[in-house]
PDB file of N, CA and C in Angstrom:
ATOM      1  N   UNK A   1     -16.524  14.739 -29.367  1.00  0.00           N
ATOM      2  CA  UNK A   1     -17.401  15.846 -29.739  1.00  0.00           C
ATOM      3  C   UNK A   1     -18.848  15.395 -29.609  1.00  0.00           C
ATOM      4  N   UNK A   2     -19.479  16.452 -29.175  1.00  0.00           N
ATOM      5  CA  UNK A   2     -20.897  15.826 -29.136  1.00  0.00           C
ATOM      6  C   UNK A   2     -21.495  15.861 -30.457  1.00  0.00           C
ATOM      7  N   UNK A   3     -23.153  15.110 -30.451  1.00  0.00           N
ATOM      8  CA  UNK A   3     -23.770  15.122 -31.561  1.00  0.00           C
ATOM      9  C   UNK A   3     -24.439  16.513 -31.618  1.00  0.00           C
ATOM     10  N   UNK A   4     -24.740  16.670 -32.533  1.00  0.00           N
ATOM     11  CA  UNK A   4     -26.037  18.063 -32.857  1.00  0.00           C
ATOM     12  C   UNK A   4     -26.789  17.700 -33.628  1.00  0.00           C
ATOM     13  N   UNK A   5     -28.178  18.210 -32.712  1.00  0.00           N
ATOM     14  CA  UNK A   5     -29.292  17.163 -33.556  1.00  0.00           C
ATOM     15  C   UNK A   5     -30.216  18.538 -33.367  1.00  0.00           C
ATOM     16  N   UNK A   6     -30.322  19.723 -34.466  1.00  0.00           N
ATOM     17  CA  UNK A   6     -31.014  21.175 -33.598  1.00  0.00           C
ATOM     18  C   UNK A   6     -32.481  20.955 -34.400  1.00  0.00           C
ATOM     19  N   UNK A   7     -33.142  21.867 -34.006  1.00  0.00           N
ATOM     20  CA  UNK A   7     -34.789  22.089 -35.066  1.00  0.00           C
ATOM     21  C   UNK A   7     -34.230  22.890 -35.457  1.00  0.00           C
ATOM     22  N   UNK A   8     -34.406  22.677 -36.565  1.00  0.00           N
ATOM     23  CA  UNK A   8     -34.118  23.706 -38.140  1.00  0.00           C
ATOM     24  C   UNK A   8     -35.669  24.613 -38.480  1.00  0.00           C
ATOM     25  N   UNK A   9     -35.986  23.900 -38.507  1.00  0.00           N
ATOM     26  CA  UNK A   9     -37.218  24.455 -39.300  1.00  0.00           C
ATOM     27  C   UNK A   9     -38.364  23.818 -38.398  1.00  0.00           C
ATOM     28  N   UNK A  10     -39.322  24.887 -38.484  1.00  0.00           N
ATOM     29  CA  UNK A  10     -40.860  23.988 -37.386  1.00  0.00           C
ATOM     30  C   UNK A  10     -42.029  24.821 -38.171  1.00  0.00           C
ATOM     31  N   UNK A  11     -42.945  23.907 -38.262  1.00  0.00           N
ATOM     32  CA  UNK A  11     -44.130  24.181 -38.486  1.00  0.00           C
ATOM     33  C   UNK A  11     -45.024  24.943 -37.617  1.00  0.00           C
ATOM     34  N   UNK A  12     -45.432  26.362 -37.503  1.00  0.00           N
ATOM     35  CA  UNK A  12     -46.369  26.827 -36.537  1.00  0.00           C
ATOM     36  C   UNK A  12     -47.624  27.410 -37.524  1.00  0.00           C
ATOM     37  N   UNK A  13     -48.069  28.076 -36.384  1.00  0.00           N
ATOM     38  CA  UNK A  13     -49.609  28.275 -36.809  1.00  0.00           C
ATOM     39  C   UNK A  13     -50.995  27.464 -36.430  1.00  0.00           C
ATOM     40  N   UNK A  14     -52.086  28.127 -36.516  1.00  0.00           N
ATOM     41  CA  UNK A  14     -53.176  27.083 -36.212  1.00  0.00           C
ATOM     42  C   UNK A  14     -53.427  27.129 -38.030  1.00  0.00           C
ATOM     43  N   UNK A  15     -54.639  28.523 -38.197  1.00  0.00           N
ATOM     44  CA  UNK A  15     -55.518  28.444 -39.239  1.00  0.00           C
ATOM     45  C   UNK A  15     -54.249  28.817 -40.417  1.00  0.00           C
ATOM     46  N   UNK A  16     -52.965  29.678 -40.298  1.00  0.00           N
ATOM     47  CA  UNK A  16     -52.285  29.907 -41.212  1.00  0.00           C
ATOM     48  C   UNK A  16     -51.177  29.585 -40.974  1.00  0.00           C
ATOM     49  N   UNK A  17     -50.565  28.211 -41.605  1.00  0.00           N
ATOM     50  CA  UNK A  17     -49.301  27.717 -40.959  1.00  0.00           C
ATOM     51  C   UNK A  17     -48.197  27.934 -41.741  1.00  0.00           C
ATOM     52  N   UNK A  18     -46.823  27.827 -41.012  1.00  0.00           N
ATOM     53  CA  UNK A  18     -46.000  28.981 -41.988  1.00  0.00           C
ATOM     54  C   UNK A  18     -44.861  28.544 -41.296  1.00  0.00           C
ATOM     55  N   UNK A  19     -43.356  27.988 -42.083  1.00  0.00           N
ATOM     56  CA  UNK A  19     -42.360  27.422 -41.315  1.00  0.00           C
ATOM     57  C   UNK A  19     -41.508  28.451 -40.624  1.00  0.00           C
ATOM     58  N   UNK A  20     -40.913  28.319 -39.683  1.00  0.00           N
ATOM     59  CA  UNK A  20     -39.784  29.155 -38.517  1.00  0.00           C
ATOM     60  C   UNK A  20     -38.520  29.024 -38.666  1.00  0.00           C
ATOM     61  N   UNK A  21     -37.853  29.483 -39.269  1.00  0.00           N
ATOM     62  CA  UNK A  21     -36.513  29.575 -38.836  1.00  0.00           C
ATOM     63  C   UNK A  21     -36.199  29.266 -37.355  1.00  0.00           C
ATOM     64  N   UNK A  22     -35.353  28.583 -37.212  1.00  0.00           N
ATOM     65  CA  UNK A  22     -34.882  28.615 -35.650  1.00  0.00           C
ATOM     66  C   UNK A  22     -33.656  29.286 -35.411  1.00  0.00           C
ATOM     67  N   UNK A  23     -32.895  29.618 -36.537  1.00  0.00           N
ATOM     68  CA  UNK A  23     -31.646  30.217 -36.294  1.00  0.00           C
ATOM     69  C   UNK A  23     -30.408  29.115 -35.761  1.00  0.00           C
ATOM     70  N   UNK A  24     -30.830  27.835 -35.832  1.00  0.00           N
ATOM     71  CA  UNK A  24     -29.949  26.899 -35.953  1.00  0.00           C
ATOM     72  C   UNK A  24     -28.761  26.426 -36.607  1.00  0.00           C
ATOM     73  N   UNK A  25     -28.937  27.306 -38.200  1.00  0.00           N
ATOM     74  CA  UNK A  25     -27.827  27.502 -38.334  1.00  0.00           C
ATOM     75  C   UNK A  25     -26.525  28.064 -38.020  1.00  0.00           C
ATOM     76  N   UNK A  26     -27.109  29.243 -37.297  1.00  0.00           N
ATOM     77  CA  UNK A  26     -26.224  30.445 -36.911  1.00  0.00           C
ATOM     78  C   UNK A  26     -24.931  29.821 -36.042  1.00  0.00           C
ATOM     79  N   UNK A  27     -26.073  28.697 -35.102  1.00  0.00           N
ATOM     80  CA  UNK A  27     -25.494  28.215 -33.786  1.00  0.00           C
ATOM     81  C   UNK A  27     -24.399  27.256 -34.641  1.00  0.00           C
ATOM     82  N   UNK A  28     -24.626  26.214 -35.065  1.00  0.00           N
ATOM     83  CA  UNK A  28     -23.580  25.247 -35.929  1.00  0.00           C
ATOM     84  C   UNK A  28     -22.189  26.285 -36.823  1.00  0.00           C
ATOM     85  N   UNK A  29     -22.571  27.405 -37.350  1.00  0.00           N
ATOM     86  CA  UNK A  29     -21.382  28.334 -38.143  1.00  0.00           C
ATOM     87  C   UNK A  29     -20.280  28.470 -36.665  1.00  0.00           C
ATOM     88  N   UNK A  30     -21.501  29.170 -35.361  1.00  0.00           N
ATOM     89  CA  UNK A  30     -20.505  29.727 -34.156  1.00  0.00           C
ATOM     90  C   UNK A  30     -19.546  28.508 -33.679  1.00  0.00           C
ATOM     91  N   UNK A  31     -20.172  27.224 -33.783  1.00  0.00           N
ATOM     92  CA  UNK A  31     -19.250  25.915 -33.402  1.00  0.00           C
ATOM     93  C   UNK A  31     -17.823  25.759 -34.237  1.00  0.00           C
ATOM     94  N   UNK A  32     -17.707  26.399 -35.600  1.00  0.00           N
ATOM     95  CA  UNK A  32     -16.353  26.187 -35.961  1.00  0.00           C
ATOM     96  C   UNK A  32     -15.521  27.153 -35.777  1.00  0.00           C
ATOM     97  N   UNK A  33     -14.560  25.932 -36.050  1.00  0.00           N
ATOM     98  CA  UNK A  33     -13.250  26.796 -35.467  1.00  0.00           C
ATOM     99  C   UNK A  33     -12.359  27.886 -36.214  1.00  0.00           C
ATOM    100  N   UNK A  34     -12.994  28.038 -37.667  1.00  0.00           N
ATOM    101  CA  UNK A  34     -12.125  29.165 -37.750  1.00  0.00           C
ATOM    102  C   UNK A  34     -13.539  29.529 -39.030  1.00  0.00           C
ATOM    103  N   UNK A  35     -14.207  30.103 -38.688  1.00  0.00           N
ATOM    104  CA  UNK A  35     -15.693  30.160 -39.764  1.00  0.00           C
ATOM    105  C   UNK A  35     -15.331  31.410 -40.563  1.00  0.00           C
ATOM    106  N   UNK A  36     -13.906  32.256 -40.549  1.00  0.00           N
ATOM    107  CA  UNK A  36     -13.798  32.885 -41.288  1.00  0.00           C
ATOM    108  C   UNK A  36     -13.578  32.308 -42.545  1.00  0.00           C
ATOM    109  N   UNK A  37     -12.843  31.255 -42.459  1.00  0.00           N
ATOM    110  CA  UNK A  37     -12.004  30.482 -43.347  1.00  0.00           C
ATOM    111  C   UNK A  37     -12.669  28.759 -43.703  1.00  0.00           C
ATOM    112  N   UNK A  38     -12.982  28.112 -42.884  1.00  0.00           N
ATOM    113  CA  UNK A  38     -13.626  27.271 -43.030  1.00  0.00           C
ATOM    114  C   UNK A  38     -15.047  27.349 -44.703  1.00  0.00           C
ATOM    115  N   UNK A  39     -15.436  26.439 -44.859  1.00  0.00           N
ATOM    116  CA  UNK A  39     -16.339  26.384 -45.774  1.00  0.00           C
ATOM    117  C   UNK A  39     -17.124  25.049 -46.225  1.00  0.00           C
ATOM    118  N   UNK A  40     -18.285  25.195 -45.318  1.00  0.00           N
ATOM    119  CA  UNK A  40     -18.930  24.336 -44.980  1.00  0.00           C
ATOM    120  C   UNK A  40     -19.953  23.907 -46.419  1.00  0.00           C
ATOM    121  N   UNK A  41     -19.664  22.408 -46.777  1.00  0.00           N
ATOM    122  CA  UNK A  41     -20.716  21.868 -47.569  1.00  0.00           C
ATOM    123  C   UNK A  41     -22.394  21.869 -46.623  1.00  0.00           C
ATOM    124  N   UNK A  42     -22.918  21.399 -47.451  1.00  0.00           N
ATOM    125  CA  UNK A  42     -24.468  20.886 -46.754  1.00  0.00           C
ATOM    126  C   UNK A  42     -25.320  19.957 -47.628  1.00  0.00           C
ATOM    127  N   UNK A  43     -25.839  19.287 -46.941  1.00  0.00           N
ATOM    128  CA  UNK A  43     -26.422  18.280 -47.608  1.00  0.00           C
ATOM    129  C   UNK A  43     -27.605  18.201 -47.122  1.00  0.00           C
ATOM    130  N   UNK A  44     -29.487  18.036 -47.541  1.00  0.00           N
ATOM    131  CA  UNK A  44     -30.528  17.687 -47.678  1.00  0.00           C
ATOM    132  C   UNK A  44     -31.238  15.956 -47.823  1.00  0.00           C
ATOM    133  N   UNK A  45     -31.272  15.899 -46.720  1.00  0.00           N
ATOM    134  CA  UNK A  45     -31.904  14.303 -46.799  1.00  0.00           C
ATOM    135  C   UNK A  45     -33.536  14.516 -46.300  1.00  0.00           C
ATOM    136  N   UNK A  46     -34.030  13.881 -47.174  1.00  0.00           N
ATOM    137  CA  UNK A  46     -35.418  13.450 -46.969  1.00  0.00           C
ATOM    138  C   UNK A  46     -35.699  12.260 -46.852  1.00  0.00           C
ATOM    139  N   UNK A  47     -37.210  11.467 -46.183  1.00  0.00           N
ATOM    140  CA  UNK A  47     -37.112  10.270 -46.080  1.00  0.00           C
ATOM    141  C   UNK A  47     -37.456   9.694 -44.636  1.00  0.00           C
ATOM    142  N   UNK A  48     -38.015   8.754 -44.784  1.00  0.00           N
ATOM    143  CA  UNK A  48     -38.204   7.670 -43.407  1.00  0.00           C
ATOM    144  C   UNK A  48     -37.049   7.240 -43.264  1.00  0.00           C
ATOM    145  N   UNK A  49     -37.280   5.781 -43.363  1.00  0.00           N
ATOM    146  CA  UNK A  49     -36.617   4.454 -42.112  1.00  0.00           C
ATOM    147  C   UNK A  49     -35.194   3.978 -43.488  1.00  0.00           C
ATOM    148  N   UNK A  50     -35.502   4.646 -44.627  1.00  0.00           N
ATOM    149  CA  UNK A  50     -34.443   4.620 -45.405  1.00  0.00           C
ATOM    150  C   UNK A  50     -33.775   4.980 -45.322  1.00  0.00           C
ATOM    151  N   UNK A  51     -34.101   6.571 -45.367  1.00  0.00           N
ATOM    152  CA  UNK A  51     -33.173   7.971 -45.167  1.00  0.00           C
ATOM    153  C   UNK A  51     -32.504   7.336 -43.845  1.00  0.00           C
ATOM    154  N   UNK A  52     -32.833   7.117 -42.762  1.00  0.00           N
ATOM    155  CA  UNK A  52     -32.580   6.961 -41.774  1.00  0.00           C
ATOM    156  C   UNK A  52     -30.862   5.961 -41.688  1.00  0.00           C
ATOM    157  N   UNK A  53     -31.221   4.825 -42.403  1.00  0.00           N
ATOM    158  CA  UNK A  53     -30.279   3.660 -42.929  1.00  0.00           C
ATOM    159  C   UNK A  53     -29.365   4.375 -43.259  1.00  0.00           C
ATOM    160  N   UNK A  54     -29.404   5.708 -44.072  1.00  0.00           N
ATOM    161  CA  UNK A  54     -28.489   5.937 -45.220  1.00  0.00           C
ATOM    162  C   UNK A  54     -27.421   6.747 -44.109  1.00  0.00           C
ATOM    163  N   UNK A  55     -28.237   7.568 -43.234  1.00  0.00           N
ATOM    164  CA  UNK A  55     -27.744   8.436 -42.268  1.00  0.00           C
ATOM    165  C   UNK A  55     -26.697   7.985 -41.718  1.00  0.00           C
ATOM    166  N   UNK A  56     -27.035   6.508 -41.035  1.00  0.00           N
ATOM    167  CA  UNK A  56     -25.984   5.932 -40.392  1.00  0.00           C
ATOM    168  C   UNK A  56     -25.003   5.383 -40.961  1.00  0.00           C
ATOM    169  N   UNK A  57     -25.266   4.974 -42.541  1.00  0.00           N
ATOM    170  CA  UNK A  57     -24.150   4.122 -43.388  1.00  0.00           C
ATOM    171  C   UNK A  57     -23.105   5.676 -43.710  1.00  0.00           C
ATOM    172  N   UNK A  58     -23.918   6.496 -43.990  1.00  0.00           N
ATOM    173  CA  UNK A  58     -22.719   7.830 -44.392  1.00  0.00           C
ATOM    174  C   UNK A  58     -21.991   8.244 -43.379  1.00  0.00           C
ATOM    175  N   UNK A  59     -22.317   8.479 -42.038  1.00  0.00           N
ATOM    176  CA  UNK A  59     -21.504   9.080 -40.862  1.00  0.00           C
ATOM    177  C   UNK A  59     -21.547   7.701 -40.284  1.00  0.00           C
ATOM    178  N   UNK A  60     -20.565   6.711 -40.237  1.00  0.00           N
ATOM    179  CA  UNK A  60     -20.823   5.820 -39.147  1.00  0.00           C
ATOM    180  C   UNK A  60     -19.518   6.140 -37.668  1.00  0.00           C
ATOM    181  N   UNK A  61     -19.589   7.166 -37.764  1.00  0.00           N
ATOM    182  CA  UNK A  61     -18.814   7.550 -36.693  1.00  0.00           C
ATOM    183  C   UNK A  61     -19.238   8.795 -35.861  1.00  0.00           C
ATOM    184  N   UNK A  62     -20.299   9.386 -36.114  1.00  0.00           N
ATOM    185  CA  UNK A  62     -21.602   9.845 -35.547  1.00  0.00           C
ATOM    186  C   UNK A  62     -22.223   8.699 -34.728  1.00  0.00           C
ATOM    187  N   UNK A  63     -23.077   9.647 -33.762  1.00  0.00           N
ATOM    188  CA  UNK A  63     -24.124   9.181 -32.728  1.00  0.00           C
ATOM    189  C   UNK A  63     -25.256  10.098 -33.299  1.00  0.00           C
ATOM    190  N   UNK A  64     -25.616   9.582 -34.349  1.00  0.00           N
ATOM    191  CA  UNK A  64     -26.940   9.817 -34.748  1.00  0.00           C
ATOM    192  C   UNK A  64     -28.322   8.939 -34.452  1.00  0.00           C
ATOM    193  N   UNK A  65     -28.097   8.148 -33.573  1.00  0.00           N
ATOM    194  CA  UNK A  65     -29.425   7.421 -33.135  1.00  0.00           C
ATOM    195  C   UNK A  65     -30.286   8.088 -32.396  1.00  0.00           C
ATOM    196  N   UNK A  66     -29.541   9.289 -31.993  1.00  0.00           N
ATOM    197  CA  UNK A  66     -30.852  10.322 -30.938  1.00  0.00           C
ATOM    198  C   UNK A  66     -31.888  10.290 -31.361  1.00  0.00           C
ATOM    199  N   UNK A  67     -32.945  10.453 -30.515  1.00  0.00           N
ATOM    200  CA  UNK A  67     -34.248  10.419 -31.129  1.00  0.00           C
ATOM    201  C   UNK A  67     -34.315  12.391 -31.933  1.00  0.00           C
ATOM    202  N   UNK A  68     -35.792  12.141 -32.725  1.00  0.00           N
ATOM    203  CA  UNK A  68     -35.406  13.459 -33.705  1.00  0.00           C
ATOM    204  C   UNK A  68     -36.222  14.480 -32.622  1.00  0.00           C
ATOM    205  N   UNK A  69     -35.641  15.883 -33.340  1.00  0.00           N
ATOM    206  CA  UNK A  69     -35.700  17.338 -32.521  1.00  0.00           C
ATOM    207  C   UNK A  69     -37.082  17.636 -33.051  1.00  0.00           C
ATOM    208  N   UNK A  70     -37.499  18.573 -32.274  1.00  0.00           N
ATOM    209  CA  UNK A  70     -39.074  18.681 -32.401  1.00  0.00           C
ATOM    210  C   UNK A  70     -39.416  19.621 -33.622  1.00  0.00           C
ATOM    211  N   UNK A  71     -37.963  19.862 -34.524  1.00  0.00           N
ATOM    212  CA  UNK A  71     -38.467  20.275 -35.729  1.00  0.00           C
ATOM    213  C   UNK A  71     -38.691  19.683 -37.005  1.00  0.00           C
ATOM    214  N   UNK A  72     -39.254  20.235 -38.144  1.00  0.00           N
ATOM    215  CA  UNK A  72     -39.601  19.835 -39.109  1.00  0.00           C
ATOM    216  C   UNK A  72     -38.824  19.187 -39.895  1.00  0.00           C
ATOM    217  N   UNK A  73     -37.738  19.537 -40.167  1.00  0.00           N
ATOM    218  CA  UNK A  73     -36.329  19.467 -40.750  1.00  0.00           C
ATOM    219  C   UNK A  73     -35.398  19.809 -39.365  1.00  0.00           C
ATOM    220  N   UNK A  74     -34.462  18.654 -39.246  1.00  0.00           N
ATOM    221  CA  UNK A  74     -33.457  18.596 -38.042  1.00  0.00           C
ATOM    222  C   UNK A  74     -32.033  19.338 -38.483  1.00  0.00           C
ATOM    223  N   UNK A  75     -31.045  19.607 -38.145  1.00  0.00           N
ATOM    224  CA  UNK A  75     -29.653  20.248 -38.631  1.00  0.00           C
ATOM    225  C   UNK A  75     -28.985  19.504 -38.037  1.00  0.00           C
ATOM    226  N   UNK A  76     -27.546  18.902 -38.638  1.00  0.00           N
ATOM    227  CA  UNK A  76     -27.022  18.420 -38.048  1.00  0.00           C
ATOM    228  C   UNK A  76     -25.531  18.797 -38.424  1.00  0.00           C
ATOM    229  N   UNK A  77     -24.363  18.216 -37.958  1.00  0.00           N
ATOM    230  CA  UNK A  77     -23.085  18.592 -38.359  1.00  0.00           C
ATOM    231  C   UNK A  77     -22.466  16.985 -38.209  1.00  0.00           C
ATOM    232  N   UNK A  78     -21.572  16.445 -39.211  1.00  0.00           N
ATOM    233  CA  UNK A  78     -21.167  15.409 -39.168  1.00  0.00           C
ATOM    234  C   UNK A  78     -19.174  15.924 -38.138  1.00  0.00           C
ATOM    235  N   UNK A  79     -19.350  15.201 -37.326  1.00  0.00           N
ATOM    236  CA  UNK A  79     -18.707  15.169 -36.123  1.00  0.00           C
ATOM    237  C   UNK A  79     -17.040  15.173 -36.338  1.00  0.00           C
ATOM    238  N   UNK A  80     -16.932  14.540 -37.607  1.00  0.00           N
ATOM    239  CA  UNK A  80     -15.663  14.074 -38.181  1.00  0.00           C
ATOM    240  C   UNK A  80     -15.016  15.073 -38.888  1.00  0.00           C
ATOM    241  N   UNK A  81     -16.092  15.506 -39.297  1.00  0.00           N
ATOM    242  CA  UNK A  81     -15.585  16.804 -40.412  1.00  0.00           C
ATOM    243  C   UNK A  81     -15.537  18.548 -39.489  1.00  0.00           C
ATOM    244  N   UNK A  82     -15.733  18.854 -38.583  1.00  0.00           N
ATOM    245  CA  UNK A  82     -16.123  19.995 -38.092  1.00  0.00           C
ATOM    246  C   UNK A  82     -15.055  20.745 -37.890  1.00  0.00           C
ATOM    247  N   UNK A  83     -13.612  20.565 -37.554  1.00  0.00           N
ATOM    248  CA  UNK A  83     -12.616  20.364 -37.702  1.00  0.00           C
ATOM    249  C   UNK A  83     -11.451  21.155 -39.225  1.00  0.00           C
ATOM    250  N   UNK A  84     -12.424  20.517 -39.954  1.00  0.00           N
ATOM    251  CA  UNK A  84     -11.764  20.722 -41.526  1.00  0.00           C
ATOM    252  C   UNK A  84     -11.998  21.740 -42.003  1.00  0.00           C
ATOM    253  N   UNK A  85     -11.215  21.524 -43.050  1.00  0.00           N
ATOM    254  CA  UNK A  85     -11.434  23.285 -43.879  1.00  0.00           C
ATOM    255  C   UNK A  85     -12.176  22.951 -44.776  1.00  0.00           C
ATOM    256  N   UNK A  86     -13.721  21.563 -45.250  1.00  0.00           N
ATOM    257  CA  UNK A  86     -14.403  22.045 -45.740  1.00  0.00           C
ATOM    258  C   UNK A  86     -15.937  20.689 -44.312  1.00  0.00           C
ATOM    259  N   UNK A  87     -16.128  21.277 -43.007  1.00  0.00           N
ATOM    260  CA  UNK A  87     -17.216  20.773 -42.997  1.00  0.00           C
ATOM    261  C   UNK A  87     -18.461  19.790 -43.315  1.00  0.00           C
ATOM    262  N   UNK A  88     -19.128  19.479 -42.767  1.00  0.00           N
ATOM    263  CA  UNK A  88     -20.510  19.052 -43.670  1.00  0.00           C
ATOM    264  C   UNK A  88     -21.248  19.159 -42.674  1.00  0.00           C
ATOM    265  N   UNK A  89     -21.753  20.073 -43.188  1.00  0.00           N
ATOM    266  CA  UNK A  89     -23.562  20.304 -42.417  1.00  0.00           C
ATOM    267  C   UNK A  89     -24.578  19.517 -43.172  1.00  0.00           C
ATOM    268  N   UNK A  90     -25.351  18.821 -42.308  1.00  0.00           N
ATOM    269  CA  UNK A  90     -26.532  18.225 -43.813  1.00  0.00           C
ATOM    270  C   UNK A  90     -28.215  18.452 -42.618  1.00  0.00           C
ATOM    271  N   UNK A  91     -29.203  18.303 -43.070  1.00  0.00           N
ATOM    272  CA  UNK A  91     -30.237  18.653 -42.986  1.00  0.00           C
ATOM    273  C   UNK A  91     -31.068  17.560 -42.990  1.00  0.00           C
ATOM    274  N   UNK A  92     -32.042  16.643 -42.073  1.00  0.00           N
ATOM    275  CA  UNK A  92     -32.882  15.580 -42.818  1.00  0.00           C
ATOM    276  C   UNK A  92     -34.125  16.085 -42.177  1.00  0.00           C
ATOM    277  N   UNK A  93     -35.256  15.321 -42.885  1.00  0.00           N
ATOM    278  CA  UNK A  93     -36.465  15.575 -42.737  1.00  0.00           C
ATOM    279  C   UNK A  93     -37.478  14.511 -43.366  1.00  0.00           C
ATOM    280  N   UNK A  94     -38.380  14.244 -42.273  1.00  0.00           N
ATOM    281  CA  UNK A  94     -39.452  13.165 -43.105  1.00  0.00           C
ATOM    282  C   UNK A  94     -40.882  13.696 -42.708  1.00  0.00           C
ATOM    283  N   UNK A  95     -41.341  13.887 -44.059  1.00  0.00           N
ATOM    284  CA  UNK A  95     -42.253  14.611 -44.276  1.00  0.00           C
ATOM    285  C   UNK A  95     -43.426  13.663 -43.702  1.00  0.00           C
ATOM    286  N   UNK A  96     -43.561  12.616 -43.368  1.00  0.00           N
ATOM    287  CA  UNK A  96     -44.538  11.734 -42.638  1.00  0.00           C
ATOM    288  C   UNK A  96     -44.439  11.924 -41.438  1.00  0.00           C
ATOM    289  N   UNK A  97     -43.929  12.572 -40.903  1.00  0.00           N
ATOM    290  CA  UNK A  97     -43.603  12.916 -39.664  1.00  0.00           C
ATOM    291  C   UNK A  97     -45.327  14.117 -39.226  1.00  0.00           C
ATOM    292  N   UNK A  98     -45.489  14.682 -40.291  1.00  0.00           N
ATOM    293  CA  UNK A  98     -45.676  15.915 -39.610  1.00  0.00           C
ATOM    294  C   UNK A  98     -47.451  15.948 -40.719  1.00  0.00           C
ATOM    295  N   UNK A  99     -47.849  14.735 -41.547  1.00  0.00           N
ATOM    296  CA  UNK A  99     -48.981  14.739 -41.945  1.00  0.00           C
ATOM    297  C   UNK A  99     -50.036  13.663 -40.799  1.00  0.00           C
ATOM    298  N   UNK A 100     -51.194  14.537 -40.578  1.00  0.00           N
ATOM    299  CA  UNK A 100     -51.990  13.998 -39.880  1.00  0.00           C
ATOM    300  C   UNK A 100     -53.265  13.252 -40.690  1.00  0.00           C
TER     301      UNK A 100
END
């Protein structure tokens, strides 16, 4: 299975900036296989080069080394679980990413 690494969320705007939906979720629900029935957890990670550590110690059967998606907060689906009747979608984001 491949990885999914989508932009979740992006920062736009010049003078009034304001986050975007990308509808990334929508796309990850259409990937399972029975989303009537299925019931997907989700999980929120924040964080640098920690978060990052933790990413790989929790899914180590993911190919999460991709470099990150050009959004604010990335979406992802752990590869192992997509399959199951309960999922895991989780979400990371490092907010140093995106202060100038």
């Amino acid at each position: 299975m491949a990885s999914y690494n989508l932009p979740w969320l992006q920062v736009v705007g010049g003078n009034k900036i304001r986050l975007l939906d990308t509808g990334s979720m929508s796309q990850l629900i259409r990937l399972l296989k029975d989303s009537a029935n299925q019931q997907p957890s989700f999980l929120l990670l924040i964080g640098a080069h920690v978060k990052d550590r933790v990413v790989q110690q929790l899914f180590p059967d993911n190919n999460f080394r991709e470099h990150w998606s050009n959004g604010v907060t990335s979406l992802r689906v752990d590869d192992t679980s997509i399959c199951s009747d309960n999922p895991l979608f989780f979400a990371e984001s490092n907010p140093r990413r995106f202060i100038s």
